[in-house]
PDB file of N, CA and C in Angstrom:
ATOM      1  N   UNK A   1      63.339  41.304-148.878  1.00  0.00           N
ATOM      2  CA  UNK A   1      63.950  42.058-149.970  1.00  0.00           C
ATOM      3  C   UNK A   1      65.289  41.438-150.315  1.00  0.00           C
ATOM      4  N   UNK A   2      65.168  40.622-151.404  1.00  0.00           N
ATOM      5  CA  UNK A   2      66.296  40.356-152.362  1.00  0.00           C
ATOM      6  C   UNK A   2      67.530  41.125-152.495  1.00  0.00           C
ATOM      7  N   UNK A   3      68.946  41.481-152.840  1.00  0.00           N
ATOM      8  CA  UNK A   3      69.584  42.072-153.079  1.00  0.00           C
ATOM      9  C   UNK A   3      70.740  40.994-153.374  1.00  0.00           C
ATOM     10  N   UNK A   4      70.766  41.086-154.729  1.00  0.00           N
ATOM     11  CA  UNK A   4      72.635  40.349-154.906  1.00  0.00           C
ATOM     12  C   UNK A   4      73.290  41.394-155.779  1.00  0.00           C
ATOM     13  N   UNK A   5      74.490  41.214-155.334  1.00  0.00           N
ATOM     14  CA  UNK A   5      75.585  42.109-155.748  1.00  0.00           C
ATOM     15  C   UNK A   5      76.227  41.271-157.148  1.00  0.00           C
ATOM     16  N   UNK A   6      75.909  41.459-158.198  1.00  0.00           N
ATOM     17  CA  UNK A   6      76.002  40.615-159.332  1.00  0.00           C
ATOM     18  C   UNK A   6      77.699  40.987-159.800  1.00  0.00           C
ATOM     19  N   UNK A   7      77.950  42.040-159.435  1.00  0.00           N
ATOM     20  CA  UNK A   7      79.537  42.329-159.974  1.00  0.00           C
ATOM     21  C   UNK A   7      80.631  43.584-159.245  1.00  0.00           C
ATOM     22  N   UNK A   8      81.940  43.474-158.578  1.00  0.00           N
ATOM     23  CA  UNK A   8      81.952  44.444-157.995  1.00  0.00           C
ATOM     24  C   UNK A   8      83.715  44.581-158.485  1.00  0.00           C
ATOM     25  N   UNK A   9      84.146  46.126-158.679  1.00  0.00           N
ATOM     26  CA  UNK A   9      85.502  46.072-159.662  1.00  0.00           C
ATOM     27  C   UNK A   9      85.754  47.723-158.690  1.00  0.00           C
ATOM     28  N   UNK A  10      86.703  47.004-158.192  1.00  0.00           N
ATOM     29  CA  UNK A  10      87.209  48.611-157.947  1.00  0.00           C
ATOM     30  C   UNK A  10      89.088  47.888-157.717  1.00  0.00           C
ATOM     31  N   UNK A  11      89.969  48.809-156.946  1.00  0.00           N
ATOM     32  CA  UNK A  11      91.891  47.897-156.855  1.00  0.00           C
ATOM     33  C   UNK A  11      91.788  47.158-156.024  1.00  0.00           C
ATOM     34  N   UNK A  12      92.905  46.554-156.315  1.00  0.00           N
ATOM     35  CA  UNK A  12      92.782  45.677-155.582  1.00  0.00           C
ATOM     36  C   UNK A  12      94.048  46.004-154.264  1.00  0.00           C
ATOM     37  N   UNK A  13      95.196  47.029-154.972  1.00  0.00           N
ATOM     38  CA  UNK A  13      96.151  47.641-154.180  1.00  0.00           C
ATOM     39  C   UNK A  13      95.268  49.779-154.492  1.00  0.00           C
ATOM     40  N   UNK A  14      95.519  50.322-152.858  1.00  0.00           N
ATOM     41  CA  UNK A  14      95.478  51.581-153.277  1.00  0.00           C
ATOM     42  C   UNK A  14      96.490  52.250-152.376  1.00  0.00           C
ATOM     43  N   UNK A  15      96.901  53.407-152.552  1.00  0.00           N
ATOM     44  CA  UNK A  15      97.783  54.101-151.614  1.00  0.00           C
ATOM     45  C   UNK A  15      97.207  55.165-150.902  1.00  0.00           C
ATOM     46  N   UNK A  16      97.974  55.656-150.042  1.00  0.00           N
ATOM     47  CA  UNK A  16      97.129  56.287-148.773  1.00  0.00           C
ATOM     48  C   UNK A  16      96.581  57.505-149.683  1.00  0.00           C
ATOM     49  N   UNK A  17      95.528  58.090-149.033  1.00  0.00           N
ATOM     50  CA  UNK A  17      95.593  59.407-150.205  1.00  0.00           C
ATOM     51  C   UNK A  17      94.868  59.415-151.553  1.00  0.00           C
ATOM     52  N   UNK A  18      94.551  58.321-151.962  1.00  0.00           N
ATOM     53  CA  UNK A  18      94.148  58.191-153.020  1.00  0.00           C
ATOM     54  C   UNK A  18      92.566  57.913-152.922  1.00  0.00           C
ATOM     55  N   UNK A  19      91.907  57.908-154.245  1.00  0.00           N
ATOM     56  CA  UNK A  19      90.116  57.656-154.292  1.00  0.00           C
ATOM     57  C   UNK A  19      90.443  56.465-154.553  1.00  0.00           C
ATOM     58  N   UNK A  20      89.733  55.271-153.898  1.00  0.00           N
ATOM     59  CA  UNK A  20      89.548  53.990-154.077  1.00  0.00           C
ATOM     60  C   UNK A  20      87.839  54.016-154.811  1.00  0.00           C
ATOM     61  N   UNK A  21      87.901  54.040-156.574  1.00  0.00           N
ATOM     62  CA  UNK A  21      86.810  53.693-157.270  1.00  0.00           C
ATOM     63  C   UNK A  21      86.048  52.265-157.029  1.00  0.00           C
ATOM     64  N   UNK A  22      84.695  52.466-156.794  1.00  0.00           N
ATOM     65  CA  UNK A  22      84.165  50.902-156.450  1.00  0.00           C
ATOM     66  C   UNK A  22      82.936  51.061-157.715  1.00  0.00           C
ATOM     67  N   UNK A  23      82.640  50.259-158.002  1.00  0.00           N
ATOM     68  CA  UNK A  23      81.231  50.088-159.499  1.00  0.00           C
ATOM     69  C   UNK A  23      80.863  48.960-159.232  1.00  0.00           C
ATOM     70  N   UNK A  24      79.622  48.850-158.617  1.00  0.00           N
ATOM     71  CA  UNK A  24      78.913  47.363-158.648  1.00  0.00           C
ATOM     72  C   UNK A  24      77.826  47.271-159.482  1.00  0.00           C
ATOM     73  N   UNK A  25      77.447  46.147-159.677  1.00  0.00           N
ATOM     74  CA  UNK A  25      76.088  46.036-160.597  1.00  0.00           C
ATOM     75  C   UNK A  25      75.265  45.150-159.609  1.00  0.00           C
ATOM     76  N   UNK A  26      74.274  45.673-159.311  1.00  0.00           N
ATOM     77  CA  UNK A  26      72.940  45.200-158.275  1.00  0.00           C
ATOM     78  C   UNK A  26      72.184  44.673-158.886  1.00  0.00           C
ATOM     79  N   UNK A  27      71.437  43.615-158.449  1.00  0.00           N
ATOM     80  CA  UNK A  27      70.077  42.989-159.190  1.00  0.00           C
ATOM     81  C   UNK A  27      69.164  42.628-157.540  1.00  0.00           C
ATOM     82  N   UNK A  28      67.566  42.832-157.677  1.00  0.00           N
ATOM     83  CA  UNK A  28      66.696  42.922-156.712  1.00  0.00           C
ATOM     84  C   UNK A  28      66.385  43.950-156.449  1.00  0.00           C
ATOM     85  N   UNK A  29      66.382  44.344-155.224  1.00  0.00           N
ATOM     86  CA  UNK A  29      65.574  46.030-154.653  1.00  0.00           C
ATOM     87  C   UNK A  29      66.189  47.112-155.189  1.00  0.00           C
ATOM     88  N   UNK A  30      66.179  47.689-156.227  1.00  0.00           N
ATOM     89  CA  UNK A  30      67.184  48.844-156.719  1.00  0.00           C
ATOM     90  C   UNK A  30      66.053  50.008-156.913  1.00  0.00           C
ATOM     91  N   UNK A  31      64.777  50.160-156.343  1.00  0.00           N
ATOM     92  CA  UNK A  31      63.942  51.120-156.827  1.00  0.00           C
ATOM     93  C   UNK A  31      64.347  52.138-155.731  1.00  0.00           C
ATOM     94  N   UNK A  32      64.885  52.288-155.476  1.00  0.00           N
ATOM     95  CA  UNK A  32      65.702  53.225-154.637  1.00  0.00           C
ATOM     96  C   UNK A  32      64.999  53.616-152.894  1.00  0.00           C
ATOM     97  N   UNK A  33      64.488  52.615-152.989  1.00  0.00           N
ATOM     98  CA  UNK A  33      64.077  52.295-151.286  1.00  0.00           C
ATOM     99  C   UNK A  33      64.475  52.248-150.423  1.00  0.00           C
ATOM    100  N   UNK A  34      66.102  51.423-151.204  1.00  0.00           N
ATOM    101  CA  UNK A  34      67.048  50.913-150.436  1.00  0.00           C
ATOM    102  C   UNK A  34      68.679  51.907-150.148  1.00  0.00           C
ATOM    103  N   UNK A  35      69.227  51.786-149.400  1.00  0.00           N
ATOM    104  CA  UNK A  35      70.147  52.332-149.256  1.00  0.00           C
ATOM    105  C   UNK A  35      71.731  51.446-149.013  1.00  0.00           C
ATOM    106  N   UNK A  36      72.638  51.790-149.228  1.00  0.00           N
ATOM    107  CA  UNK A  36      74.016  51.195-148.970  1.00  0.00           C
ATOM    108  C   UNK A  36      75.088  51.824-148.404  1.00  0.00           C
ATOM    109  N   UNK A  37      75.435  51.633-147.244  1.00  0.00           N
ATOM    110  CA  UNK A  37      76.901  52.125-146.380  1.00  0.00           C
ATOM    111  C   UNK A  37      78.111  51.353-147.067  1.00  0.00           C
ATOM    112  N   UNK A  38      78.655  52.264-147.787  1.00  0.00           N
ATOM    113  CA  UNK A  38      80.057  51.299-148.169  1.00  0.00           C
ATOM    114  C   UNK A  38      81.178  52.014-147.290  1.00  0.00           C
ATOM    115  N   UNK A  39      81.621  50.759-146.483  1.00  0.00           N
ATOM    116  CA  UNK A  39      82.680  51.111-146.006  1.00  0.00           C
ATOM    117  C   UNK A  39      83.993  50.493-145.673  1.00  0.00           C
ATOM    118  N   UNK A  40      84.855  51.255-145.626  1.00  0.00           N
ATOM    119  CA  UNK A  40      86.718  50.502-145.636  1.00  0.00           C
ATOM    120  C   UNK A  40      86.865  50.501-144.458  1.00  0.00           C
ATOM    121  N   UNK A  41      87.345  49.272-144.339  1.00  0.00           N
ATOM    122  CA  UNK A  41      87.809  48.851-142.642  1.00  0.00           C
ATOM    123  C   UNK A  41      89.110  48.586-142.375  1.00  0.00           C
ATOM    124  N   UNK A  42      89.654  49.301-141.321  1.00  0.00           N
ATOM    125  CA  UNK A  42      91.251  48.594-141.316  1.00  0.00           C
ATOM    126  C   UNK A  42      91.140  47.403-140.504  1.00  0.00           C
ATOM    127  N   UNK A  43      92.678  47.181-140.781  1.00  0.00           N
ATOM    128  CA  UNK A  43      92.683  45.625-139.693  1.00  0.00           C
ATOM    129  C   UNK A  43      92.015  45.531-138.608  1.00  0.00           C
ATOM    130  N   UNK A  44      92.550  46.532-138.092  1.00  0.00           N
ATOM    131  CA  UNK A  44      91.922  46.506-136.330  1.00  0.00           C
ATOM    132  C   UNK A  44      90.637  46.988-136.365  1.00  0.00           C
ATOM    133  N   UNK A  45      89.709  46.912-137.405  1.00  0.00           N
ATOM    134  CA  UNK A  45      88.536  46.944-137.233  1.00  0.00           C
ATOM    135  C   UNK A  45      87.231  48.239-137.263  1.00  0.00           C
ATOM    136  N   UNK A  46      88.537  49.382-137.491  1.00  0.00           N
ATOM    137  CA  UNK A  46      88.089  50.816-137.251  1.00  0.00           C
ATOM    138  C   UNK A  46      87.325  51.098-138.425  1.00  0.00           C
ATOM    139  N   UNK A  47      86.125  51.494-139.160  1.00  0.00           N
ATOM    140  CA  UNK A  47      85.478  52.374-140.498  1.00  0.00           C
ATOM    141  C   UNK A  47      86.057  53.887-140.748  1.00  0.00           C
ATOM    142  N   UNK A  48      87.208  53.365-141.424  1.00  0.00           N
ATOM    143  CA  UNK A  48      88.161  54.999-142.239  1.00  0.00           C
ATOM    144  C   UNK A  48      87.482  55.533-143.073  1.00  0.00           C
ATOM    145  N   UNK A  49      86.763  54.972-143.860  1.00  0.00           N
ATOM    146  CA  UNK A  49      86.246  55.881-144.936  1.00  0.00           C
ATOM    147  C   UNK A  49      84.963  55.263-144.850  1.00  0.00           C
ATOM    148  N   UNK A  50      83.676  56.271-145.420  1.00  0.00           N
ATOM    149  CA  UNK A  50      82.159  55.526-145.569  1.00  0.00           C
ATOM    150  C   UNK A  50      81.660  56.426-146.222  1.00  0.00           C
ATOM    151  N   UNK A  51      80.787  55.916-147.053  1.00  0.00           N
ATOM    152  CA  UNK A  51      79.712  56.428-148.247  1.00  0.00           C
ATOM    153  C   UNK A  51      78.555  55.876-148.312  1.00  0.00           C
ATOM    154  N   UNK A  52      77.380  56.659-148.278  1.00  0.00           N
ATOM    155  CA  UNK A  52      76.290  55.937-148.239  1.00  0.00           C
ATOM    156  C   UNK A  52      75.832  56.289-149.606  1.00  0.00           C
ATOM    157  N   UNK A  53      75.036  55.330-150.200  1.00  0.00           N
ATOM    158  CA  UNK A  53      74.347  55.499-151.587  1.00  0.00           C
ATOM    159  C   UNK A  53      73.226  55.285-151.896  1.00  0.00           C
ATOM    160  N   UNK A  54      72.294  55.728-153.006  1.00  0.00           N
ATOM    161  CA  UNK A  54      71.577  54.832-153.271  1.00  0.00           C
ATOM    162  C   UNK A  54      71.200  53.793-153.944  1.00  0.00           C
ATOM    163  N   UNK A  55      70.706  52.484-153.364  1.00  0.00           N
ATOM    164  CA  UNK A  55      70.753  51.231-154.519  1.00  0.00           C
ATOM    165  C   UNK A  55      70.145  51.351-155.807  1.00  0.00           C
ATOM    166  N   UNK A  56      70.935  51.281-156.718  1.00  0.00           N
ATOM    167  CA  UNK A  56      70.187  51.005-157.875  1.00  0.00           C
ATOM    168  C   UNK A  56      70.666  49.611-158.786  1.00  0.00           C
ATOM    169  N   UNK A  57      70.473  49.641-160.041  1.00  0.00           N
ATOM    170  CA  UNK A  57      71.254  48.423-160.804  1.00  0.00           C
ATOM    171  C   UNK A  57      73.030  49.111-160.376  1.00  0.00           C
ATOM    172  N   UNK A  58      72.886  50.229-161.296  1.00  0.00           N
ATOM    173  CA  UNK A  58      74.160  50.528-161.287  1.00  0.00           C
ATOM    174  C   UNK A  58      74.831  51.551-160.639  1.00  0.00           C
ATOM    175  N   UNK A  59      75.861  50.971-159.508  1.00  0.00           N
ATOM    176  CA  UNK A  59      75.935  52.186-158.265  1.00  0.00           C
ATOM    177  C   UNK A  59      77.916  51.730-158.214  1.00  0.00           C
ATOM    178  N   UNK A  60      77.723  53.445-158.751  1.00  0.00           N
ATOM    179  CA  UNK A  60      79.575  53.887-159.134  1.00  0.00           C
ATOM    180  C   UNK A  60      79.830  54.926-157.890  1.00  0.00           C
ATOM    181  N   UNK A  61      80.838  54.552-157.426  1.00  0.00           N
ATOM    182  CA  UNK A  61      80.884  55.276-155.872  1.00  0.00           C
ATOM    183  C   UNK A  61      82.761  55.927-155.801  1.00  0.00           C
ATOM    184  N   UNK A  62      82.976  56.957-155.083  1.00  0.00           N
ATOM    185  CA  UNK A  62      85.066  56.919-154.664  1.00  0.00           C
ATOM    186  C   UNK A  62      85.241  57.102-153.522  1.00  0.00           C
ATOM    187  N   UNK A  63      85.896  56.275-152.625  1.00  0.00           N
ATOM    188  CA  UNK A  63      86.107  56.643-150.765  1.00  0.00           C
ATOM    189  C   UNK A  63      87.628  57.666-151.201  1.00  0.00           C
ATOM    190  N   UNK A  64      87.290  58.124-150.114  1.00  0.00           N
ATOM    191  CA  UNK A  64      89.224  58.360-149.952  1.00  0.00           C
ATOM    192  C   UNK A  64      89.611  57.849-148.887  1.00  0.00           C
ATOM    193  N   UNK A  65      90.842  57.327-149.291  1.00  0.00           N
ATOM    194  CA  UNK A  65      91.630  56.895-148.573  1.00  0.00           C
ATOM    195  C   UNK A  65      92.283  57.742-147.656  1.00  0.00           C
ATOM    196  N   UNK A  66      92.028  57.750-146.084  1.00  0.00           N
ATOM    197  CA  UNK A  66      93.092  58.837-145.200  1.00  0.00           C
ATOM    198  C   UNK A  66      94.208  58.621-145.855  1.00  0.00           C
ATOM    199  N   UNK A  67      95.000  59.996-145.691  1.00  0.00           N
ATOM    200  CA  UNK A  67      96.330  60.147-145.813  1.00  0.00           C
ATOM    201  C   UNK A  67      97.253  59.221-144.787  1.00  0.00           C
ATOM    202  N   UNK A  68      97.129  59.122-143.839  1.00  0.00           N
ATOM    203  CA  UNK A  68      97.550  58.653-142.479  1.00  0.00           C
ATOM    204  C   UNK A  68      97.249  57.535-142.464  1.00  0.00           C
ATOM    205  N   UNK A  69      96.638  56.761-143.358  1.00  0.00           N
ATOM    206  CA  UNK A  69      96.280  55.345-143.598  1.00  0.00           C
ATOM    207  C   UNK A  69      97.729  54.334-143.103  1.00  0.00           C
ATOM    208  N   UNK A  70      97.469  53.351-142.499  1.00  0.00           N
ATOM    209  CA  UNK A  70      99.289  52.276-142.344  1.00  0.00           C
ATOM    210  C   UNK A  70      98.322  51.596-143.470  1.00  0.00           C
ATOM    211  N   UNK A  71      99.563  50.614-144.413  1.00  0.00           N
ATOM    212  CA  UNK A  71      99.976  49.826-144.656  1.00  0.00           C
ATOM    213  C   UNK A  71      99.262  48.540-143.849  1.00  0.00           C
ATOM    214  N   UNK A  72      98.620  47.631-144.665  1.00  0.00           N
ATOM    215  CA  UNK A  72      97.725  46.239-144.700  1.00  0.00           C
ATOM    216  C   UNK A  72      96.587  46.701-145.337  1.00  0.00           C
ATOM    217  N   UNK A  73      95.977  44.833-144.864  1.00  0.00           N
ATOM    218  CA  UNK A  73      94.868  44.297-145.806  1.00  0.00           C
ATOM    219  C   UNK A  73      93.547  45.231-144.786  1.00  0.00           C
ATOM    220  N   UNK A  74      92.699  45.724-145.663  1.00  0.00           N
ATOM    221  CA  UNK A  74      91.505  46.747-145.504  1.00  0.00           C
ATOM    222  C   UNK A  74      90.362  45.437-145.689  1.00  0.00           C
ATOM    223  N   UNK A  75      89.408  45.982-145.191  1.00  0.00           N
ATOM    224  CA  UNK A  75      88.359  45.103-146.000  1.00  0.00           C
ATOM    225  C   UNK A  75      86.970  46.344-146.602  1.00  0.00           C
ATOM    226  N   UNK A  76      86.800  46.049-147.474  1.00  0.00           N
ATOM    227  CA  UNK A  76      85.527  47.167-148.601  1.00  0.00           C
ATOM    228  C   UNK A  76      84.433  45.807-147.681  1.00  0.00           C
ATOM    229  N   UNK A  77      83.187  47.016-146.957  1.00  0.00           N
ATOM    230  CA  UNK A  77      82.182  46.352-146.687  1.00  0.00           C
ATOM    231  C   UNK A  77      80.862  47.159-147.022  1.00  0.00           C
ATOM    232  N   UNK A  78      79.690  46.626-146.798  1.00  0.00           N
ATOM    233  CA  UNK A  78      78.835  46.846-147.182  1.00  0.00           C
ATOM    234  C   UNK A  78      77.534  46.216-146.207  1.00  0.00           C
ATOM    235  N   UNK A  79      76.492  47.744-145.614  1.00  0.00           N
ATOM    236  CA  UNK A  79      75.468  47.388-145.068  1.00  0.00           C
ATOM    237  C   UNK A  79      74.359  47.752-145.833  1.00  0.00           C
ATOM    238  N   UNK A  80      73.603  47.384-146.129  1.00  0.00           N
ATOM    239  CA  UNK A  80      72.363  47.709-146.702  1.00  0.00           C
ATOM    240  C   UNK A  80      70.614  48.143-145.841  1.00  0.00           C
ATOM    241  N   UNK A  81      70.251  49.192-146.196  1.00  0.00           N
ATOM    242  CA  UNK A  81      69.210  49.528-144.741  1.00  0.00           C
ATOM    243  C   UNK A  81      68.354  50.336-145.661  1.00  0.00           C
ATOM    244  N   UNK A  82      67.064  50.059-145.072  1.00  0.00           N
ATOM    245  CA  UNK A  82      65.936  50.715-145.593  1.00  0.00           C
ATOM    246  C   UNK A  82      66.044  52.418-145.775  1.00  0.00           C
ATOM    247  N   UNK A  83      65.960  53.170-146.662  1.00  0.00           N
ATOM    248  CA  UNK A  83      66.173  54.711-146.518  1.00  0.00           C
ATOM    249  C   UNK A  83      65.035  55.552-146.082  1.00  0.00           C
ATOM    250  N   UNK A  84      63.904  54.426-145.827  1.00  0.00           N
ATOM    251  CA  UNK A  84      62.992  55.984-145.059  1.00  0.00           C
ATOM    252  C   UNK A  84      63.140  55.067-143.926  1.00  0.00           C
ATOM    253  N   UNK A  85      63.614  54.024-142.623  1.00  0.00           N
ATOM    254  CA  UNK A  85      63.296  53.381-141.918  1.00  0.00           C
ATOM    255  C   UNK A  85      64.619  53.423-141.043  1.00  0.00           C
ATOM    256  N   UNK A  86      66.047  53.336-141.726  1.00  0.00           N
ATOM    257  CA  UNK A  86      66.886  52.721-141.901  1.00  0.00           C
ATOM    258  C   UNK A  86      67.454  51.866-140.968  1.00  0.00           C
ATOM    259  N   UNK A  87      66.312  50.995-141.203  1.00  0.00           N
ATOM    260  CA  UNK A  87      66.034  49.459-140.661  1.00  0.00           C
ATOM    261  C   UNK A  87      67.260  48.621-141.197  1.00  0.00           C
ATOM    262  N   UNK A  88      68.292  47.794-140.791  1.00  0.00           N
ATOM    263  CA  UNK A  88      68.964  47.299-141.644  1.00  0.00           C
ATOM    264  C   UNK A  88      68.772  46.256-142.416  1.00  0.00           C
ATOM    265  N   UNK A  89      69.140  45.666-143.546  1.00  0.00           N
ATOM    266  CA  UNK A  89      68.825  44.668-144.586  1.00  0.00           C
ATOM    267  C   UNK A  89      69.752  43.593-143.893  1.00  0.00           C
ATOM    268  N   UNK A  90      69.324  42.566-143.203  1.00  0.00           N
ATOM    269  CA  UNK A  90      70.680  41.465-142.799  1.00  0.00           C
ATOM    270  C   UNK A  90      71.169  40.580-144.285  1.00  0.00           C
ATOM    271  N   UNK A  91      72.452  40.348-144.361  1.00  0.00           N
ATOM    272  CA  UNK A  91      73.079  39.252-145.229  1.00  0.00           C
ATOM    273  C   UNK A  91      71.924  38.063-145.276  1.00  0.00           C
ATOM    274  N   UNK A  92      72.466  37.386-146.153  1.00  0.00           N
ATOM    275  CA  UNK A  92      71.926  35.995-146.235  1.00  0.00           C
ATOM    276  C   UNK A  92      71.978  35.264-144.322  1.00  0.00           C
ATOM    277  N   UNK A  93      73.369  35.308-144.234  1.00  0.00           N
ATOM    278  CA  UNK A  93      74.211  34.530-143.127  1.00  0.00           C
ATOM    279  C   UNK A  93      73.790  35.238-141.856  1.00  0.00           C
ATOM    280  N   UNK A  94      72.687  36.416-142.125  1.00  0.00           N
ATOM    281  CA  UNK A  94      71.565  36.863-140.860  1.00  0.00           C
ATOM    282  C   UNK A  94      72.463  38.082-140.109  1.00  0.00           C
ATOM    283  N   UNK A  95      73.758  38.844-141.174  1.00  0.00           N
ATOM    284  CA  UNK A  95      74.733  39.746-140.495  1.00  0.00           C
ATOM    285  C   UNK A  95      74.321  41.277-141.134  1.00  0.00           C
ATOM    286  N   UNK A  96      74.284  42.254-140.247  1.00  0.00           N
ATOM    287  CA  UNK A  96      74.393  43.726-141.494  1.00  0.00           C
ATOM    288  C   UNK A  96      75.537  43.816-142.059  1.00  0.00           C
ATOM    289  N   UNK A  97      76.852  43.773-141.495  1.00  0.00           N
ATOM    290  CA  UNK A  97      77.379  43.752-142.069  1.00  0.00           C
ATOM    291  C   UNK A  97      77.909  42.682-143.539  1.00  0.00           C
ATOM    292  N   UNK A  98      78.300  43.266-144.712  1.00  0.00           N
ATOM    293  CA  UNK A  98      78.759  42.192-145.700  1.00  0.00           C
ATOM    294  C   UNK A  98      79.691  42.661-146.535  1.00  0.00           C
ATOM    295  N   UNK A  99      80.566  41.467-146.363  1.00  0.00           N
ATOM    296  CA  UNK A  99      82.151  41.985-147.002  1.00  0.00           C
ATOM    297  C   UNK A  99      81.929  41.603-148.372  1.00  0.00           C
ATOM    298  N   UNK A 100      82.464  43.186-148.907  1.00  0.00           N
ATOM    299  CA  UNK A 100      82.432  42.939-150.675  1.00  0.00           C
ATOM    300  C   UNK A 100      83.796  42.502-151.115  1.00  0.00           C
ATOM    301  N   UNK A 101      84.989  43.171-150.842  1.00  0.00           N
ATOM    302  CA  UNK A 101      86.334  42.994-151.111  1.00  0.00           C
ATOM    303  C   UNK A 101      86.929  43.082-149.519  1.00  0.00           C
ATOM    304  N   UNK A 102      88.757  42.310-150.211  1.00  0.00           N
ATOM    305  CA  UNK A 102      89.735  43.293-149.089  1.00  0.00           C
ATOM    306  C   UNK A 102      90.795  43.524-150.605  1.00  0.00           C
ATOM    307  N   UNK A 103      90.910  45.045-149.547  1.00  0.00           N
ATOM    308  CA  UNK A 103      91.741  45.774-150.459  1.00  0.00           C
ATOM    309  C   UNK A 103      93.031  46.165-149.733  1.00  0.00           C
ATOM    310  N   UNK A 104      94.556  46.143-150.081  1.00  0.00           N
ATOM    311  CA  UNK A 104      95.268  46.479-149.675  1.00  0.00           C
ATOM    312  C   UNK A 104      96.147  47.810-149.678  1.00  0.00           C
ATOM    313  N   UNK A 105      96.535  48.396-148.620  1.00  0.00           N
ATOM    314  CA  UNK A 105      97.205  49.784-148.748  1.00  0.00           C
ATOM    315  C   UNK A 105      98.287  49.265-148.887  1.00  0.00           C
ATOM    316  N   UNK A 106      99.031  50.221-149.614  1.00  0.00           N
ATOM    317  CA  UNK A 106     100.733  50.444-150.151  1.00  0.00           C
ATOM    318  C   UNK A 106     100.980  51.379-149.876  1.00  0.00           C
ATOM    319  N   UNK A 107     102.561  51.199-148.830  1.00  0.00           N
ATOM    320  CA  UNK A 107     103.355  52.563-148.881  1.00  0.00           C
ATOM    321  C   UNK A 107     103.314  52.840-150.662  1.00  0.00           C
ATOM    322  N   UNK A 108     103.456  54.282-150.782  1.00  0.00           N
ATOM    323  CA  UNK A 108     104.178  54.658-152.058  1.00  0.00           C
ATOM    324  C   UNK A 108     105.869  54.568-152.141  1.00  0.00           C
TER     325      UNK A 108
END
């Protein structure tokens, strides 16, 4: 099962507290078979925020950002897994996990 992430737009800075908007445009398995964990990672590696969805072409999603969030570079990732199985979909590079963005927190 195919899946490329043809376009992905959400900030590129967000502050603690806030909805970090993500909108991707999918092309391949989008008959909704498939499923997607989007999730924000801090530095040290922890999943602060996660949303699971379902794949389609067009999949508009908002994490929140903890309040309690520090300051640095986040990374927006993304696993993809079967939704009646949820078998995971590996990357190309043979990983579940796959980094879409890094996004950075700002003090206000």
């Amino acid at each position: 099962s195919e899946i490329d992430l043809v376009t992905l737009a959400s900030y590129e800075t967000v502050a603690p507290g806030e909805v970090l908007p993500i909108d991707m445009a999918v092309n391949g398995q989008t008959d909704g078979t498939l499923k997607m964990s989007v999730r924000f990672i801090s530095p040290d590696g922890e999943t602060v925020a996660q949303r699971d969805v379902t794949l389609t072409p067009d999949v508009r999603l908002g994490l929140l950002v903890p309040p309690a969030s520090a300051p640095g570079e986040y990374t927006l990732a993304g696993v993809v897994y079967d939704a009646a199985t949820v078998e995971p979909v590996l990357t190309r590079g043979g990983e579940q996990v796959g980094t879409l963005a890094t996004v950075e927190i700002v003090a206000e």
